[in-house]
C-alpha atoms as a PDB file:
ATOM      1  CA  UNK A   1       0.000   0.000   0.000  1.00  0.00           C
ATOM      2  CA  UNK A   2       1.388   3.414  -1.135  1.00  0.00           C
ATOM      3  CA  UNK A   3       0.945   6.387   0.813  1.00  0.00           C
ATOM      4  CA  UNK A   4       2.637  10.626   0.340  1.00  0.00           C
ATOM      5  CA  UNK A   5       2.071  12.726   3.032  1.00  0.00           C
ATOM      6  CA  UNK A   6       1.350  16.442   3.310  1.00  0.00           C
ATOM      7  CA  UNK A   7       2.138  19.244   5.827  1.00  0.00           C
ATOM      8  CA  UNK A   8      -0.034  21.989   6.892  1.00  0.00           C
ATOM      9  CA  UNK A   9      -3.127  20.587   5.332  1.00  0.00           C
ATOM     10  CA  UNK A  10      -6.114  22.268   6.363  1.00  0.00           C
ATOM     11  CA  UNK A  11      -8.533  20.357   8.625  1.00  0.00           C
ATOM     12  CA  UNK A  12     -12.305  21.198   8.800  1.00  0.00           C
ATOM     13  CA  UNK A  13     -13.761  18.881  11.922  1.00  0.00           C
ATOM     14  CA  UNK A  14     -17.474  18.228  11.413  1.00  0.00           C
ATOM     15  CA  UNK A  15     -20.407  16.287  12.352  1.00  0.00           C
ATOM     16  CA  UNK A  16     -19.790  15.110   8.841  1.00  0.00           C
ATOM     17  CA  UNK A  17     -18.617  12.035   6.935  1.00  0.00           C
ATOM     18  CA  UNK A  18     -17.643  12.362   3.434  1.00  0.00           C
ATOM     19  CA  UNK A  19     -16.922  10.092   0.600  1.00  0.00           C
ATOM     20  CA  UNK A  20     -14.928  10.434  -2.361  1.00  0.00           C
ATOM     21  CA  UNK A  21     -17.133  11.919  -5.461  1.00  0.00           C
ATOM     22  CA  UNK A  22     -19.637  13.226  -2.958  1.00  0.00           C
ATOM     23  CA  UNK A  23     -21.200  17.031  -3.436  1.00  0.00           C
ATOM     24  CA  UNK A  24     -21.443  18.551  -0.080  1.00  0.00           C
ATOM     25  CA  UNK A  25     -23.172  22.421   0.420  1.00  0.00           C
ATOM     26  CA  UNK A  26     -21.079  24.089   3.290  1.00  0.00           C
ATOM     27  CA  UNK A  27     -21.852  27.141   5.141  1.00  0.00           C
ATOM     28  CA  UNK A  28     -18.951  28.752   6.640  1.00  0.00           C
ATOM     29  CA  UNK A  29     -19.322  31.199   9.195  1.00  0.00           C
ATOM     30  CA  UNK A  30     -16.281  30.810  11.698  1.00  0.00           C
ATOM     31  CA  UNK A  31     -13.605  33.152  10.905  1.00  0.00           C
ATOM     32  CA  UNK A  32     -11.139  30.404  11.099  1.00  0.00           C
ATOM     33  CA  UNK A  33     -12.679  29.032   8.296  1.00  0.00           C
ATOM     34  CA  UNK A  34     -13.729  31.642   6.231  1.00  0.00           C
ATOM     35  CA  UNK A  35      -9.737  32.149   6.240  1.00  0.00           C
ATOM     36  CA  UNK A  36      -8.942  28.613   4.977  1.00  0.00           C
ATOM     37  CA  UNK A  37     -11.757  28.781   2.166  1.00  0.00           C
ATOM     38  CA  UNK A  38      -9.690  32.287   1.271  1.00  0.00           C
ATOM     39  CA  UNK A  39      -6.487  30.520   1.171  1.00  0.00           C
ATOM     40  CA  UNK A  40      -7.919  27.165  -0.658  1.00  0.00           C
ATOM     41  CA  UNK A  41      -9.422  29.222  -3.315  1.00  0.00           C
ATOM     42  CA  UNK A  42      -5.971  31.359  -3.736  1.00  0.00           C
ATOM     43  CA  UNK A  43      -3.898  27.907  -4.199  1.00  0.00           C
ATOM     44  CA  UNK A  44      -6.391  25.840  -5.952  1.00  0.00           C
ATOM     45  CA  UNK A  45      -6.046  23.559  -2.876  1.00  0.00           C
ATOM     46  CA  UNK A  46      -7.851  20.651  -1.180  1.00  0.00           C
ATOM     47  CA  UNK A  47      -9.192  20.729   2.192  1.00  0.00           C
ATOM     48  CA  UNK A  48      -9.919  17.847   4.491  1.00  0.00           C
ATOM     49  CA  UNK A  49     -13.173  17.020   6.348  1.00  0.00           C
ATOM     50  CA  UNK A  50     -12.571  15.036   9.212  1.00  0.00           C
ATOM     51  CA  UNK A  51     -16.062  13.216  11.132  1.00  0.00           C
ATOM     52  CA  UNK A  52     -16.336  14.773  14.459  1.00  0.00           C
ATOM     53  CA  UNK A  53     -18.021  12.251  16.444  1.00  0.00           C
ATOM     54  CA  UNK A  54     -19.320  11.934  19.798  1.00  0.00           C
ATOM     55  CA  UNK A  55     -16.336   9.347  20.325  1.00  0.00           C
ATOM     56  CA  UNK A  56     -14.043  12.073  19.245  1.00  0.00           C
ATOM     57  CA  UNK A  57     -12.246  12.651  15.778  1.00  0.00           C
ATOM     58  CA  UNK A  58     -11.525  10.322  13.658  1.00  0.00           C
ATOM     59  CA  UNK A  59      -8.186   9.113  12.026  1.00  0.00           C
ATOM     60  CA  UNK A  60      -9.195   9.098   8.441  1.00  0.00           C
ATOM     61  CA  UNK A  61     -10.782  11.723   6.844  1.00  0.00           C
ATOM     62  CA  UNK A  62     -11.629  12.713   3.150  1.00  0.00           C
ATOM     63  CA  UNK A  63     -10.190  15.599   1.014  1.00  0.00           C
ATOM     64  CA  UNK A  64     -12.167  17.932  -0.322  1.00  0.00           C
ATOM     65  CA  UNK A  65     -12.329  20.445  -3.586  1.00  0.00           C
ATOM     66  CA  UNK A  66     -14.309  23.781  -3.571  1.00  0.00           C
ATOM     67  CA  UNK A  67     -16.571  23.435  -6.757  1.00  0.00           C
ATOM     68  CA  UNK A  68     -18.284  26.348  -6.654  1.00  0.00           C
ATOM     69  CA  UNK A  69     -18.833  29.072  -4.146  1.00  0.00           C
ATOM     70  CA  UNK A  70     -22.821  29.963  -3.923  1.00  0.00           C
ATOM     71  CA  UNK A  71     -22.915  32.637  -1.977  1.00  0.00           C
ATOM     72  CA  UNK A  72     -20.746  35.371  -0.398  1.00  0.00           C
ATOM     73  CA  UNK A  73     -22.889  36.985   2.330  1.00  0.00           C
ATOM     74  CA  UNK A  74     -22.359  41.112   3.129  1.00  0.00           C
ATOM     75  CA  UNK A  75     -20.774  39.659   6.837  1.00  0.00           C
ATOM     76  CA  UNK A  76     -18.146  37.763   5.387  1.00  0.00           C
ATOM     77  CA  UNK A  77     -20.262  34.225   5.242  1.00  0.00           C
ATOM     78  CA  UNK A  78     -19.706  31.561   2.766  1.00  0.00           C
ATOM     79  CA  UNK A  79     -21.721  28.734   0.920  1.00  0.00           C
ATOM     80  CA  UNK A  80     -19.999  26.926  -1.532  1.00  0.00           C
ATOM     81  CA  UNK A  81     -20.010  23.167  -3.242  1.00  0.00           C
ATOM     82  CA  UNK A  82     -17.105  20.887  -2.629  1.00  0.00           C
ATOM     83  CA  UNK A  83     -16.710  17.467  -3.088  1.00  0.00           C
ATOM     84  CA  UNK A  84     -14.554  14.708  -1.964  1.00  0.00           C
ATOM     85  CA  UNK A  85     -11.590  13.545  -3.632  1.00  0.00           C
ATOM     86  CA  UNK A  86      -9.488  11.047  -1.854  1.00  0.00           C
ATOM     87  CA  UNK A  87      -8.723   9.549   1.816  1.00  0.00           C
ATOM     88  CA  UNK A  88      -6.466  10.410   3.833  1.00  0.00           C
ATOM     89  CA  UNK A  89      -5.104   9.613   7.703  1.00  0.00           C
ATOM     90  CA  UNK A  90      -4.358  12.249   9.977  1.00  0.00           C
ATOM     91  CA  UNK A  91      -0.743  11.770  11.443  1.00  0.00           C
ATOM     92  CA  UNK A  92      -0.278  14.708  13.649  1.00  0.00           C
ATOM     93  CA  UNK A  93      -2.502  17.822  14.584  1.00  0.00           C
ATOM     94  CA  UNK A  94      -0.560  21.135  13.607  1.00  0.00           C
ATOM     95  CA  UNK A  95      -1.961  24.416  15.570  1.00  0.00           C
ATOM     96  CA  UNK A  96       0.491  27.230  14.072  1.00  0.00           C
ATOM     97  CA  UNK A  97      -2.046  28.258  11.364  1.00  0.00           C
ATOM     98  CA  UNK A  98      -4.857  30.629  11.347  1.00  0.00           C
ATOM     99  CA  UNK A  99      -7.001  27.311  10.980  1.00  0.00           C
ATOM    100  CA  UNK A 100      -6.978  23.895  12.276  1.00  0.00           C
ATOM    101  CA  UNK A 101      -4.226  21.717  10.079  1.00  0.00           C
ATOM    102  CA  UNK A 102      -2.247  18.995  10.338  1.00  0.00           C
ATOM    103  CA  UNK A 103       0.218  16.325   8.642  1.00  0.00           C
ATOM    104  CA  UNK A 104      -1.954  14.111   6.719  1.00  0.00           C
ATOM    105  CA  UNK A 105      -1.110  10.634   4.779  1.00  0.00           C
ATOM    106  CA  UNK A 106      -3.008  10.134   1.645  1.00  0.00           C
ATOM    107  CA  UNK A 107      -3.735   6.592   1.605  1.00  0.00           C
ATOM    108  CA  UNK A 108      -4.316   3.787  -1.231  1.00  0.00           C
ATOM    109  CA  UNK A 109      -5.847   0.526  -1.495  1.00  0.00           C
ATOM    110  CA  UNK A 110      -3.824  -2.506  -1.270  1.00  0.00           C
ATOM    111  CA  UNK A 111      -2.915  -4.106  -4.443  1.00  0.00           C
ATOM    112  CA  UNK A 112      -5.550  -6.546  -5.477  1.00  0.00           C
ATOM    113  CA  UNK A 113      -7.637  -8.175  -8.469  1.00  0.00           C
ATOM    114  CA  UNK A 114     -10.852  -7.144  -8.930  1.00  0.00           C
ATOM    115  CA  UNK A 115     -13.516  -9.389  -7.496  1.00  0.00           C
ATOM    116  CA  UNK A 116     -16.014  -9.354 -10.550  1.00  0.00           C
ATOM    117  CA  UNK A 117     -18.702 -11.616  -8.909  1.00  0.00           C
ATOM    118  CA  UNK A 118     -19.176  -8.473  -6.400  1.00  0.00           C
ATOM    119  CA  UNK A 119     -18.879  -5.818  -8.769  1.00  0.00           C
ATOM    120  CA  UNK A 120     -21.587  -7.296 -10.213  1.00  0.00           C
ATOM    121  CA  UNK A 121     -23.735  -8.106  -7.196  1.00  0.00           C
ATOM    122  CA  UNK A 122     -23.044  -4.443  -5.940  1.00  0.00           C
ATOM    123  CA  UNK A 123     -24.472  -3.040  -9.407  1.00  0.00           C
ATOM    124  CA  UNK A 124     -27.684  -5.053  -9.443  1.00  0.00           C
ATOM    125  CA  UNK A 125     -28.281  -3.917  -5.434  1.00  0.00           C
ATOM    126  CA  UNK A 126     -27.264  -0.259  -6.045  1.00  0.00           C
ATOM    127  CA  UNK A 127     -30.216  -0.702  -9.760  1.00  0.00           C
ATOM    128  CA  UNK A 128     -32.465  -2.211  -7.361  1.00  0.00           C
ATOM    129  CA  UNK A 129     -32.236   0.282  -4.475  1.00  0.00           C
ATOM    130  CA  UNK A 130     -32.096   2.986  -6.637  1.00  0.00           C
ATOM    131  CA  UNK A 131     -35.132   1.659  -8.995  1.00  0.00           C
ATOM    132  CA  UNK A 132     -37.242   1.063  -6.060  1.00  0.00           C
ATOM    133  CA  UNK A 133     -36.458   4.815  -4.404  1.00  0.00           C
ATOM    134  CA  UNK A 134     -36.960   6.598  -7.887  1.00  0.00           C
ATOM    135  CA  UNK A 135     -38.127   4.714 -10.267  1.00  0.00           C
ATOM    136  CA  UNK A 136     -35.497   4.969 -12.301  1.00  0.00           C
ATOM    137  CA  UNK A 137     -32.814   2.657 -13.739  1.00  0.00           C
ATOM    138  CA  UNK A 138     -29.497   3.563 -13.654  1.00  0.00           C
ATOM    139  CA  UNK A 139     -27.749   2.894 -17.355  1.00  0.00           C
ATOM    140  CA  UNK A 140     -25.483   0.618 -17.850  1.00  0.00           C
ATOM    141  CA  UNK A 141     -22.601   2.864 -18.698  1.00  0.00           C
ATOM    142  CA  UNK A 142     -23.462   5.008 -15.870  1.00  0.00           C
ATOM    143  CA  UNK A 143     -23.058   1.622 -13.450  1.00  0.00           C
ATOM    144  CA  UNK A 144     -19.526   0.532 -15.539  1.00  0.00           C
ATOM    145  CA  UNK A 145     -18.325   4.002 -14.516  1.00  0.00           C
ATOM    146  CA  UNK A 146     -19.085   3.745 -10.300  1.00  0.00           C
ATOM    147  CA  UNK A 147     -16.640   2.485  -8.202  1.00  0.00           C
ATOM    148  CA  UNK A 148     -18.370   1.594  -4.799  1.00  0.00           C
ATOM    149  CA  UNK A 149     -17.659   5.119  -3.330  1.00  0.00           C
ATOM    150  CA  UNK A 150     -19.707   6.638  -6.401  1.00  0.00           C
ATOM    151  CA  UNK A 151     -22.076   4.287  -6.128  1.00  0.00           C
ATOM    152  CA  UNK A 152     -22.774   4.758  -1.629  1.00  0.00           C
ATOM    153  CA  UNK A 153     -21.954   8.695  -2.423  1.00  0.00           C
ATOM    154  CA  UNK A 154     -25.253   9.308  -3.927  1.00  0.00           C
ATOM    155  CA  UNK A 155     -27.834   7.422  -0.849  1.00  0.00           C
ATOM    156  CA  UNK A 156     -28.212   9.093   2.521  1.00  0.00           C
ATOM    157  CA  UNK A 157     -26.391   6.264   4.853  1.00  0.00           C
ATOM    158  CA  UNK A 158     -25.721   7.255   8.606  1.00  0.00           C
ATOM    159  CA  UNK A 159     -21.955   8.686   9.395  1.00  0.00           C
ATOM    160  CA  UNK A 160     -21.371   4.940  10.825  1.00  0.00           C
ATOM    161  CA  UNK A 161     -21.711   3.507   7.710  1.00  0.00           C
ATOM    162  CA  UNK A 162     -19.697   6.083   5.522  1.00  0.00           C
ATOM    163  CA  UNK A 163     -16.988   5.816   8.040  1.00  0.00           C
ATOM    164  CA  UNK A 164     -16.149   2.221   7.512  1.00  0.00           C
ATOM    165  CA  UNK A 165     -16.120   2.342   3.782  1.00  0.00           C
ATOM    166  CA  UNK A 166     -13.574   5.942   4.468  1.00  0.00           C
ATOM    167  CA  UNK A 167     -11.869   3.080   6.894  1.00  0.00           C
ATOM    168  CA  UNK A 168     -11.451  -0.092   4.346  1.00  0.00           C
ATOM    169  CA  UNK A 169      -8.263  -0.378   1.916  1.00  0.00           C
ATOM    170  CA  UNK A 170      -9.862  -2.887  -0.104  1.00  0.00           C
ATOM    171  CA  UNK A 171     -12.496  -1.548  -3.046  1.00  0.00           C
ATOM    172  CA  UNK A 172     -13.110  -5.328  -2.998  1.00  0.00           C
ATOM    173  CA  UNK A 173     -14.578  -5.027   1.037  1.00  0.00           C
ATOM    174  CA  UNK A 174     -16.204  -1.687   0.212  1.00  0.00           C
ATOM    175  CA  UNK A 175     -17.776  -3.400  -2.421  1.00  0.00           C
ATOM    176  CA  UNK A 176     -19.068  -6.334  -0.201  1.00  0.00           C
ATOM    177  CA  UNK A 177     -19.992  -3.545   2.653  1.00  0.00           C
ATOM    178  CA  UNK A 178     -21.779  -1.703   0.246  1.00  0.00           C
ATOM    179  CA  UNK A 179     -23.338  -4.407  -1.371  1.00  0.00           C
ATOM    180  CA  UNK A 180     -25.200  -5.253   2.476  1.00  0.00           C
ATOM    181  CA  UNK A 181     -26.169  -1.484   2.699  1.00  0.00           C
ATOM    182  CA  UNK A 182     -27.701  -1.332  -0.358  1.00  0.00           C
ATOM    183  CA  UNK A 183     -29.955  -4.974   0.034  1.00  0.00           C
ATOM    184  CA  UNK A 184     -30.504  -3.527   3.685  1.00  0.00           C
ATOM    185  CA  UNK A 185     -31.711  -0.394   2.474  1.00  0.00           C
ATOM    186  CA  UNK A 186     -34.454  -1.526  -0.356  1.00  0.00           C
ATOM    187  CA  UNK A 187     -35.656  -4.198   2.263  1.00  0.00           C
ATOM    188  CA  UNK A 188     -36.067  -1.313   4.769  1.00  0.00           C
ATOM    189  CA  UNK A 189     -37.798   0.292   1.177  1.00  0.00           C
ATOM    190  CA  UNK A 190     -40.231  -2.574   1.269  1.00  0.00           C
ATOM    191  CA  UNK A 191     -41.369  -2.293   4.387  1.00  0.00           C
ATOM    192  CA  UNK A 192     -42.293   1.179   4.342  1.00  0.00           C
ATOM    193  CA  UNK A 193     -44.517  -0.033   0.991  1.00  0.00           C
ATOM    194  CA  UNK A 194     -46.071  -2.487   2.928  1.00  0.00           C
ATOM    195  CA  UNK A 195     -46.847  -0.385   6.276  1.00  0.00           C
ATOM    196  CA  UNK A 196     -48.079   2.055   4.003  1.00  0.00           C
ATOM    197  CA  UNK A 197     -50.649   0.003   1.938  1.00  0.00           C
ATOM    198  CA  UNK A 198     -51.960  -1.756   5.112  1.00  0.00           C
ATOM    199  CA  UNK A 199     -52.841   2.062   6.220  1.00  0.00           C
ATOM    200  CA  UNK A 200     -54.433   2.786   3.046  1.00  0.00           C
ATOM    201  CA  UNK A 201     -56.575  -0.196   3.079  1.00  0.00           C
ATOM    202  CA  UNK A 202     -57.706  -0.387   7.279  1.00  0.00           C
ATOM    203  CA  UNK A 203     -56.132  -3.597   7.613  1.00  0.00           C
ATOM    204  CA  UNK A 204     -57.466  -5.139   4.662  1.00  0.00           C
ATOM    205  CA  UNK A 205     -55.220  -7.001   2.465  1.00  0.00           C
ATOM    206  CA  UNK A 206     -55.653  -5.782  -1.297  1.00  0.00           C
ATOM    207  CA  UNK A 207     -55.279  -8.060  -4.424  1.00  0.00           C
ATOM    208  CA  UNK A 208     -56.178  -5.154  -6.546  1.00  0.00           C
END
């Protein structure tokens, strides 16, 4: 596994888990921050969000790119578009900046061949979750292209469940993990449809 590491990287600490190729809205407010937006935007540099849970914050985070800034507000408030690029492990906490920072490791998957069995099982769940949720039917280019991150990126999963697949070095795992979120999600999906047609019909079970 290959690694580079980077030196005053700005850290942003939030009750917020993000995965590569997701589009995030942030608001920034905090003077602190508004200053590393500033500087981002002058280098045509990454940020990292970091999860701040109630455990504390986590080790691996995910860089961020600003795609578009919204909104500049009279008071100096921000809202922009970024959206994740790549993981990375926080190796030391650095406090000399205007902003929070640190030394960060991006990390890489281990080297490994591609399970296609679970690619293919982790297509047909994401189709089927995302069929049942929107009646639509993701083509099949569109699938070929959508590694598992793309792929969880685009459902609403808790922070738990974002922060393993951040945590796993294997696309092969985050394909199995996603795989389970995905069948757990349309049977939670299914449910719902059910609870919701027993209301409609006062308990009576409709064949038509």
């Amino acid at each position: 596994m290959s690694s580079s590491l980077a030196s005053e990287f700005p850290l942003f600490p939030l009750q917020l888990a993000v995965l590569p190729t997701e589009i995030v809205p942030l608001h920034i407010f905090e003077e602190r921050y508004k200053t590393m937006i500033d500087d981002c935007l002058a280098r045509d540099s990454e940020f990292g969000i970091v999860w701040l849970s109630d455990d504390g914050l986590r080790d691996i985070g995910c860089a961020c790119r600003i795609d578009r800034i919204l909104e500049k507000l009279e008071d100096g408030r921000i809202n922009l578009l970024a959206h994740g690029t790549r993981p990375f492990r926080v190796v030391e906490r650095q406090r000399h900046l205007a902003y929070p920072a640190g030394v960060i490791e991006f990390v890489t998957d281990a080297l490994e061949e591609s399970d296609s069995e679970q690619v293919e099982a982790a297509r047909a769940a994401y189709s089927d979750l995302v069929r049942r949720a929107t009646d639509r039917s993701p083509e099949v280019d569109e699938l070929r292209a959508m590694d598992a991150y793309a792929m969880a990126a685009t459902v609403d999963f808790g922070l738990d469940a974002k922060q393993g697949l951040l945590d796993l070095r294997s696309e092969n795992a985050r394909l199995r993990f996603v795989t389970r979120l995905f069948r757990a999600a349309s049977k939670r999906l299914d449910f719902v449809d059910r609870a919701q047609a027993r209301a409609k019909s006062n308990g009576k079970v409709r064949f038509s």
